[in-house]
N, C-alpha and C. Protein backbone atom coordinates (compact mmCIF):
# COMPACT_ATOMS: atom_id res chain seq x y z
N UNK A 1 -15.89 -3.35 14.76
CA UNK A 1 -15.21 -4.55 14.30
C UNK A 1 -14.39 -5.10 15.47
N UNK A 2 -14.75 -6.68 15.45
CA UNK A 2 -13.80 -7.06 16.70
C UNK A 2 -12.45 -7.16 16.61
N UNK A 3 -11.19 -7.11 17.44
CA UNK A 3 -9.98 -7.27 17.68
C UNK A 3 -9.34 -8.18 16.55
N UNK A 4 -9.89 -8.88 16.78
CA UNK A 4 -9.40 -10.28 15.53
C UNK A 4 -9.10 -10.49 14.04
N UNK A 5 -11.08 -9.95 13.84
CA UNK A 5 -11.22 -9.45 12.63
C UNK A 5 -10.23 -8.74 11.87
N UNK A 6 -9.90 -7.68 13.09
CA UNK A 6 -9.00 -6.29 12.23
C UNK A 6 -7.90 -6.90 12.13
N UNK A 7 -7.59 -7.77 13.10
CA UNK A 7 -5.85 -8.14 13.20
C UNK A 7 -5.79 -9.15 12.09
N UNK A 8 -6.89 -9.97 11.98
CA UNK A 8 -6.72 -10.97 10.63
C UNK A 8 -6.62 -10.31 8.96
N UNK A 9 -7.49 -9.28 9.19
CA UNK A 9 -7.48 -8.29 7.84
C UNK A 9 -6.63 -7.30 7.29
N UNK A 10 -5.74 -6.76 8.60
CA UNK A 10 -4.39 -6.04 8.11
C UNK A 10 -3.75 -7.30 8.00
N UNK A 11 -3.43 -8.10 8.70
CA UNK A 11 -2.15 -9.36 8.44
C UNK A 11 -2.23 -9.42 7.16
N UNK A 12 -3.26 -9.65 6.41
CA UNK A 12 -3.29 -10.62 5.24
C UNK A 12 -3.22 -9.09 4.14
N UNK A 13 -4.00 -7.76 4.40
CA UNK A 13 -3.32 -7.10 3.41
C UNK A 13 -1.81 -6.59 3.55
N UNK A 14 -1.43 -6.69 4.66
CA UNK A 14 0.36 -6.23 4.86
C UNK A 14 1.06 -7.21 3.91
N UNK A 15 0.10 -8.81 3.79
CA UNK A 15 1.25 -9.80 2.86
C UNK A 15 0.87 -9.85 1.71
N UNK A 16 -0.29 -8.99 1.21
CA UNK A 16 -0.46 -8.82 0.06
C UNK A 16 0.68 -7.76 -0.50
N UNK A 17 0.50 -7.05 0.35
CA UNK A 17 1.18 -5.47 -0.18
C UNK A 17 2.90 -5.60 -0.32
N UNK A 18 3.63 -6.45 0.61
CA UNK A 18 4.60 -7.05 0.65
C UNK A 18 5.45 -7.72 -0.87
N UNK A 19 4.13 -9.25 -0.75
CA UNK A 19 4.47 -9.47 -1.90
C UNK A 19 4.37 -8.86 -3.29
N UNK A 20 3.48 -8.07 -3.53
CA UNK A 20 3.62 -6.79 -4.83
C UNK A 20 4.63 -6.13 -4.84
N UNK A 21 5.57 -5.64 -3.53
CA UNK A 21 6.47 -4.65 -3.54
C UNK A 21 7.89 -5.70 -3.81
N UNK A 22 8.00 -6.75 -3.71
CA UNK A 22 8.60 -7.35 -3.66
C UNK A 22 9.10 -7.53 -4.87
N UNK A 23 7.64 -7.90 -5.78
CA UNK A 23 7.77 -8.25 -7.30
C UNK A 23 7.57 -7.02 -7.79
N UNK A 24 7.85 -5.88 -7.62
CA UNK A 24 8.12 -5.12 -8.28
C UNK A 24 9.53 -4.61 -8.10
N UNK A 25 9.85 -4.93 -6.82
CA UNK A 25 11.44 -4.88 -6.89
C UNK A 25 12.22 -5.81 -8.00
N UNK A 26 11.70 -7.09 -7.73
CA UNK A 26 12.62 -7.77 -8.41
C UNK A 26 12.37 -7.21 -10.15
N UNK A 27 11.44 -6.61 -10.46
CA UNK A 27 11.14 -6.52 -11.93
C UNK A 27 12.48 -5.25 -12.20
N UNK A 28 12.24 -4.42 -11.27
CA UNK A 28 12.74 -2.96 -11.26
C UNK A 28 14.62 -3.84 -11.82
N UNK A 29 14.70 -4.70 -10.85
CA UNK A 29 16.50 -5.06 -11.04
C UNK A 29 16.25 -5.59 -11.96
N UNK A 30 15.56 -6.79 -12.51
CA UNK A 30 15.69 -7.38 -13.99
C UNK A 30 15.70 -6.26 -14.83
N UNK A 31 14.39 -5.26 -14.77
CA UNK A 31 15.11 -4.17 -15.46
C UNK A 31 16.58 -3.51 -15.89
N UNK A 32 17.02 -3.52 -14.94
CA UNK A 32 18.66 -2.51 -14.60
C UNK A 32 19.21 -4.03 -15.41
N UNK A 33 19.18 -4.89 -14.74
CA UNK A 33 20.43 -6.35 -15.42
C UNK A 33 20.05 -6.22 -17.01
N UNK A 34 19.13 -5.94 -17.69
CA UNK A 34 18.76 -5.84 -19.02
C UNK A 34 19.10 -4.63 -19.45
N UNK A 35 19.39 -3.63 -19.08
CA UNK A 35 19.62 -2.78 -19.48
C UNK A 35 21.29 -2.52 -20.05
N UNK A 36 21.91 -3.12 -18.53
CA UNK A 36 23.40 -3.05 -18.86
C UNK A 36 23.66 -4.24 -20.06
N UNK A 37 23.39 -4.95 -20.12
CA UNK A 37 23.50 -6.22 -21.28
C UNK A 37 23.57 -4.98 -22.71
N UNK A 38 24.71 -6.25 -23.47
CA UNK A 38 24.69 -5.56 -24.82
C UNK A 38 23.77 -5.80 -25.80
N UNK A 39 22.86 -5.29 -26.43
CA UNK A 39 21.99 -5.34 -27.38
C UNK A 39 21.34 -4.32 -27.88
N UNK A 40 20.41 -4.30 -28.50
CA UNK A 40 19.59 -3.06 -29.05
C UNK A 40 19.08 -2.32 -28.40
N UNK A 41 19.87 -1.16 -28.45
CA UNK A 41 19.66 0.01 -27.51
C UNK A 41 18.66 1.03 -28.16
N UNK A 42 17.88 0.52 -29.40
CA UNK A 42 17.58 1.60 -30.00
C UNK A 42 16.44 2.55 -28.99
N UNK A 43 16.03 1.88 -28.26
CA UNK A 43 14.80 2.23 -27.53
C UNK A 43 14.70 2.52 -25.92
N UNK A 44 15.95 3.14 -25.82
CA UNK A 44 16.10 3.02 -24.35
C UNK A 44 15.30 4.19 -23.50
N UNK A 45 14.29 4.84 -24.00
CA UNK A 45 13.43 5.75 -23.21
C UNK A 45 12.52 4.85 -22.83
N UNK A 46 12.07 3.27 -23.52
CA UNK A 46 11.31 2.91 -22.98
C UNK A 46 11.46 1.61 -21.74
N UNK A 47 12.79 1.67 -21.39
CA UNK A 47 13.32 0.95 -20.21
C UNK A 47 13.13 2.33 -19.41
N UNK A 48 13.14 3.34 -19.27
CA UNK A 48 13.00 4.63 -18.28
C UNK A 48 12.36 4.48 -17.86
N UNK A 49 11.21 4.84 -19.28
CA UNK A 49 9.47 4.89 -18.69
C UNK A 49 9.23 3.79 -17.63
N UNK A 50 9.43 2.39 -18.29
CA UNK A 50 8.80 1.39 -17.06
C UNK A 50 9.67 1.29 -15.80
N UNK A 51 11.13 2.23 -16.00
CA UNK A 51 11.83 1.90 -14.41
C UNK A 51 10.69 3.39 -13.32
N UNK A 52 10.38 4.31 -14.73
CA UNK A 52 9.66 5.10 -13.96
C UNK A 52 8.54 4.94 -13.33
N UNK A 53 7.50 3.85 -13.67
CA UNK A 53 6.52 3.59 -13.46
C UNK A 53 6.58 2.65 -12.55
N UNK A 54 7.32 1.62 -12.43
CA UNK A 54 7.63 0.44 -11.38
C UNK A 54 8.15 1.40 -10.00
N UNK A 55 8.60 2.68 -10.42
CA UNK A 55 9.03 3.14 -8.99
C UNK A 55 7.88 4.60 -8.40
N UNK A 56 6.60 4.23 -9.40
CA UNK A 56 5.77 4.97 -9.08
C UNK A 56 4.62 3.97 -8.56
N UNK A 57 4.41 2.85 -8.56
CA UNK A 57 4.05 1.73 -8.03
C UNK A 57 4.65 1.19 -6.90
N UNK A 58 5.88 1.42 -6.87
CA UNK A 58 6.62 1.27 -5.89
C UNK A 58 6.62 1.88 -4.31
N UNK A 59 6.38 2.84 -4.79
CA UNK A 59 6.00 4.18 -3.61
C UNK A 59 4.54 3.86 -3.39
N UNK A 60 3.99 3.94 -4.23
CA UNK A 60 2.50 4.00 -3.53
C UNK A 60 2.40 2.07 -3.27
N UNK A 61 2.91 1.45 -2.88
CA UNK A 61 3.04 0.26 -2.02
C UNK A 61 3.60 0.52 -0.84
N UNK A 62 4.66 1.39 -0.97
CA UNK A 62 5.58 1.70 0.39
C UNK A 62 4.37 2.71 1.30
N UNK A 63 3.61 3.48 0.49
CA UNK A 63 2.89 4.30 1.34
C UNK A 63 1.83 3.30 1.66
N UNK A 64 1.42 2.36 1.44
CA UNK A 64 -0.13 1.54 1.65
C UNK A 64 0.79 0.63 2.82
N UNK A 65 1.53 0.48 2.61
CA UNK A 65 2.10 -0.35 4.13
C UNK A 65 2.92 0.46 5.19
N UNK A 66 2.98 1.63 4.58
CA UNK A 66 2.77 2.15 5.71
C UNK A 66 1.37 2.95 6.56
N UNK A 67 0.44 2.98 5.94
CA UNK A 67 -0.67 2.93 6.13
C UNK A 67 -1.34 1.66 7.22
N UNK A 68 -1.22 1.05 6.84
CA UNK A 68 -1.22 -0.41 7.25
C UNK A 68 -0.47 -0.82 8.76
N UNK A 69 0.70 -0.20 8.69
CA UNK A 69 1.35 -0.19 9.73
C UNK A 69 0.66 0.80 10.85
N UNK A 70 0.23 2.28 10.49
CA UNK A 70 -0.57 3.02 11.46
C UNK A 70 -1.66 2.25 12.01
N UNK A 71 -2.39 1.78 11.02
CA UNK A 71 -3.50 0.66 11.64
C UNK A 71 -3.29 -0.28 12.43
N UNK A 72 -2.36 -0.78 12.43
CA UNK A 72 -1.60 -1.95 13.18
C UNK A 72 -1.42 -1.17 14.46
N UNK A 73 -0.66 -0.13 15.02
CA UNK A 73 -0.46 0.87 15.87
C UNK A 73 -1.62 1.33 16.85
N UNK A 74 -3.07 1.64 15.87
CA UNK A 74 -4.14 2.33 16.31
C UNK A 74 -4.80 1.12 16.70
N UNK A 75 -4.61 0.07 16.21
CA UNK A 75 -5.44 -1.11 16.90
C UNK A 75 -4.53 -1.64 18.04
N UNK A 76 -3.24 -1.67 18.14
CA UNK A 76 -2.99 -1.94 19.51
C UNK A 76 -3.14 -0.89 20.57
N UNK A 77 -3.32 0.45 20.04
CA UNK A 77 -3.67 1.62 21.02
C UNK A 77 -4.54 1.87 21.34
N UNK A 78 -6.08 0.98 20.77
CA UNK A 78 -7.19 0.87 21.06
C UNK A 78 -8.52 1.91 20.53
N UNK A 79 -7.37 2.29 19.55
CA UNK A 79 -8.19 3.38 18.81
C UNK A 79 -8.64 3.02 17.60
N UNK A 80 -8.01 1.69 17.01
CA UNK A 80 -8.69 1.43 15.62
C UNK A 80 -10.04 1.24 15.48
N UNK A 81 -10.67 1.96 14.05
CA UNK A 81 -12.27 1.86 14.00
C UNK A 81 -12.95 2.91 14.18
N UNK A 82 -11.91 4.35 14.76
CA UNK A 82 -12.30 5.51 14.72
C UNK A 82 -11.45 6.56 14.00
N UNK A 83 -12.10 7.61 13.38
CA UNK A 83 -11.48 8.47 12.69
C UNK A 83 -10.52 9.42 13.19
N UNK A 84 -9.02 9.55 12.80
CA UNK A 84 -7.94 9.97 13.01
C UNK A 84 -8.23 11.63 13.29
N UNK A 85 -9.38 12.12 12.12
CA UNK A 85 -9.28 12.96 12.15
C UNK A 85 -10.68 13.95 13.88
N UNK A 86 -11.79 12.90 13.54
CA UNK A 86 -13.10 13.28 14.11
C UNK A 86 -13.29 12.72 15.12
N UNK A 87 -12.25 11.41 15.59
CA UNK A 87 -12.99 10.41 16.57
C UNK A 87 -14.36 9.77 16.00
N UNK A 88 -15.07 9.99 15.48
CA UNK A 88 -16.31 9.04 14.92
C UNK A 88 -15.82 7.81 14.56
N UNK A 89 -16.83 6.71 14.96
CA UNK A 89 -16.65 5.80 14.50
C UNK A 89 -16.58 5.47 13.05
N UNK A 90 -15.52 4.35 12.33
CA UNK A 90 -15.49 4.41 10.94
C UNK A 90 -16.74 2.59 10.50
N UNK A 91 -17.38 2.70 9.72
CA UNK A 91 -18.17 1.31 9.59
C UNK A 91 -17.74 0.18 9.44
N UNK A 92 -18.14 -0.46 10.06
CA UNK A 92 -17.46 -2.20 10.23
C UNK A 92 -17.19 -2.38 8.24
N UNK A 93 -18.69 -1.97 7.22
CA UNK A 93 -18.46 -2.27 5.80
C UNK A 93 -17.17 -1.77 4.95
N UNK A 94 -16.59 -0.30 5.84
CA UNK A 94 -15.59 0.34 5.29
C UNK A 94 -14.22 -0.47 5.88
N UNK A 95 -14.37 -0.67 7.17
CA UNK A 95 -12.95 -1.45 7.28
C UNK A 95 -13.04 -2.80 6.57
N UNK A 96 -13.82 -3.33 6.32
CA UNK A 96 -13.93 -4.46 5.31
C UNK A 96 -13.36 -4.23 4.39
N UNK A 97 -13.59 -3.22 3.62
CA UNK A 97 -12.70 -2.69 2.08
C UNK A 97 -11.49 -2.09 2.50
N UNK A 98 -11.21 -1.34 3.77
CA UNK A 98 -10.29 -1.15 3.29
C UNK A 98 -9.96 -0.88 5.01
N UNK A 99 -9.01 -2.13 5.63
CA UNK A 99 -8.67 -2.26 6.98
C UNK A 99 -7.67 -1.18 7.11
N UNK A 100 -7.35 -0.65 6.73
CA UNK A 100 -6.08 0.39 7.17
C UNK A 100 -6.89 2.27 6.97
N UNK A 101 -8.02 2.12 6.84
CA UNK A 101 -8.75 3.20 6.44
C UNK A 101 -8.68 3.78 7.76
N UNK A 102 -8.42 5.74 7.95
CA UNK A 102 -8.05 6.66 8.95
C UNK A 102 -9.29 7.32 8.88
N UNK A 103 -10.26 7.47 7.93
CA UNK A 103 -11.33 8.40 7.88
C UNK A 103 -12.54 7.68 7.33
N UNK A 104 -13.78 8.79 8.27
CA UNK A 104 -15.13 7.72 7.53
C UNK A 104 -14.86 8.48 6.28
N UNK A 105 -16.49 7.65 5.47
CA UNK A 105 -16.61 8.12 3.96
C UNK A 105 -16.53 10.04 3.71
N UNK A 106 -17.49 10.48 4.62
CA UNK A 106 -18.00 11.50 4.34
C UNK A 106 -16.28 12.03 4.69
N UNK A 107 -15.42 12.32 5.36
CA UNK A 107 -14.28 13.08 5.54
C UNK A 107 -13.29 12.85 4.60
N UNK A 108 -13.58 11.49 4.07
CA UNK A 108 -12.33 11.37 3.17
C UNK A 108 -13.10 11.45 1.76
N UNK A 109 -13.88 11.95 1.67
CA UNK A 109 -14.23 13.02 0.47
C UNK A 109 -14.15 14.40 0.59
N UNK A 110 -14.38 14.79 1.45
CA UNK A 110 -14.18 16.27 1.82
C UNK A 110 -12.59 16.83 1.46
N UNK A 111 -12.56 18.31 0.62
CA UNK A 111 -11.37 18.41 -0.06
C UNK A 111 -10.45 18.65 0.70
């Protein structure tokens, strides 16, 4: 994959991933501002659950950009497109799906 390509395809998933983490922040505080408000508290395990789940979404955004960020790294170090782990080249079709990808198919199935 050429230089460009990759640099155009992390850009645009870093501002995907951004804006999700973003709106899940802001959900996470509307959460908390609703919570302290006075009203029917009868149900407050289920403000938990979703502060629990927004911050389990949360993390795995923080980890995909930082993912994203290694890629960013390995393509200015001239290594993006090969496997972190093998050196093999990874397929132009796989960085298509997924530009921040460290391993070909066959390794990142392997347990």
């Amino acid at each position: 994959m050429d230089q460009a390509r990759a640099t155009e395809l992390l850009k645009t998933e870093r501002s995907e991933v951004l804006v999700l983490l973003n709106g899940v922040s802001a959900a996470r505080d509307n959460d908390r501002e609703g919570a302290n408000e006075p009203g029917d508290m009868a149900d407050s395990e289920e403000s938990l659950t979703d502060e629990e789940q927004e911050s389990a979404v949360a993390e795995g955004l923080r980890l995909r950009l930082a993912a994203i960020e290694r890629a960013q790294q390995r393509l200015r170090d001239g290594t993006y497109g090969r496997s972190i782990r093998s050196g093999e080249p990874i397929p132009d079709e796989r960085l298509e799906a997924d530009p921040a990808a460290e391993l070909t198919v066959d390794e990142a199935l392997e347990p």
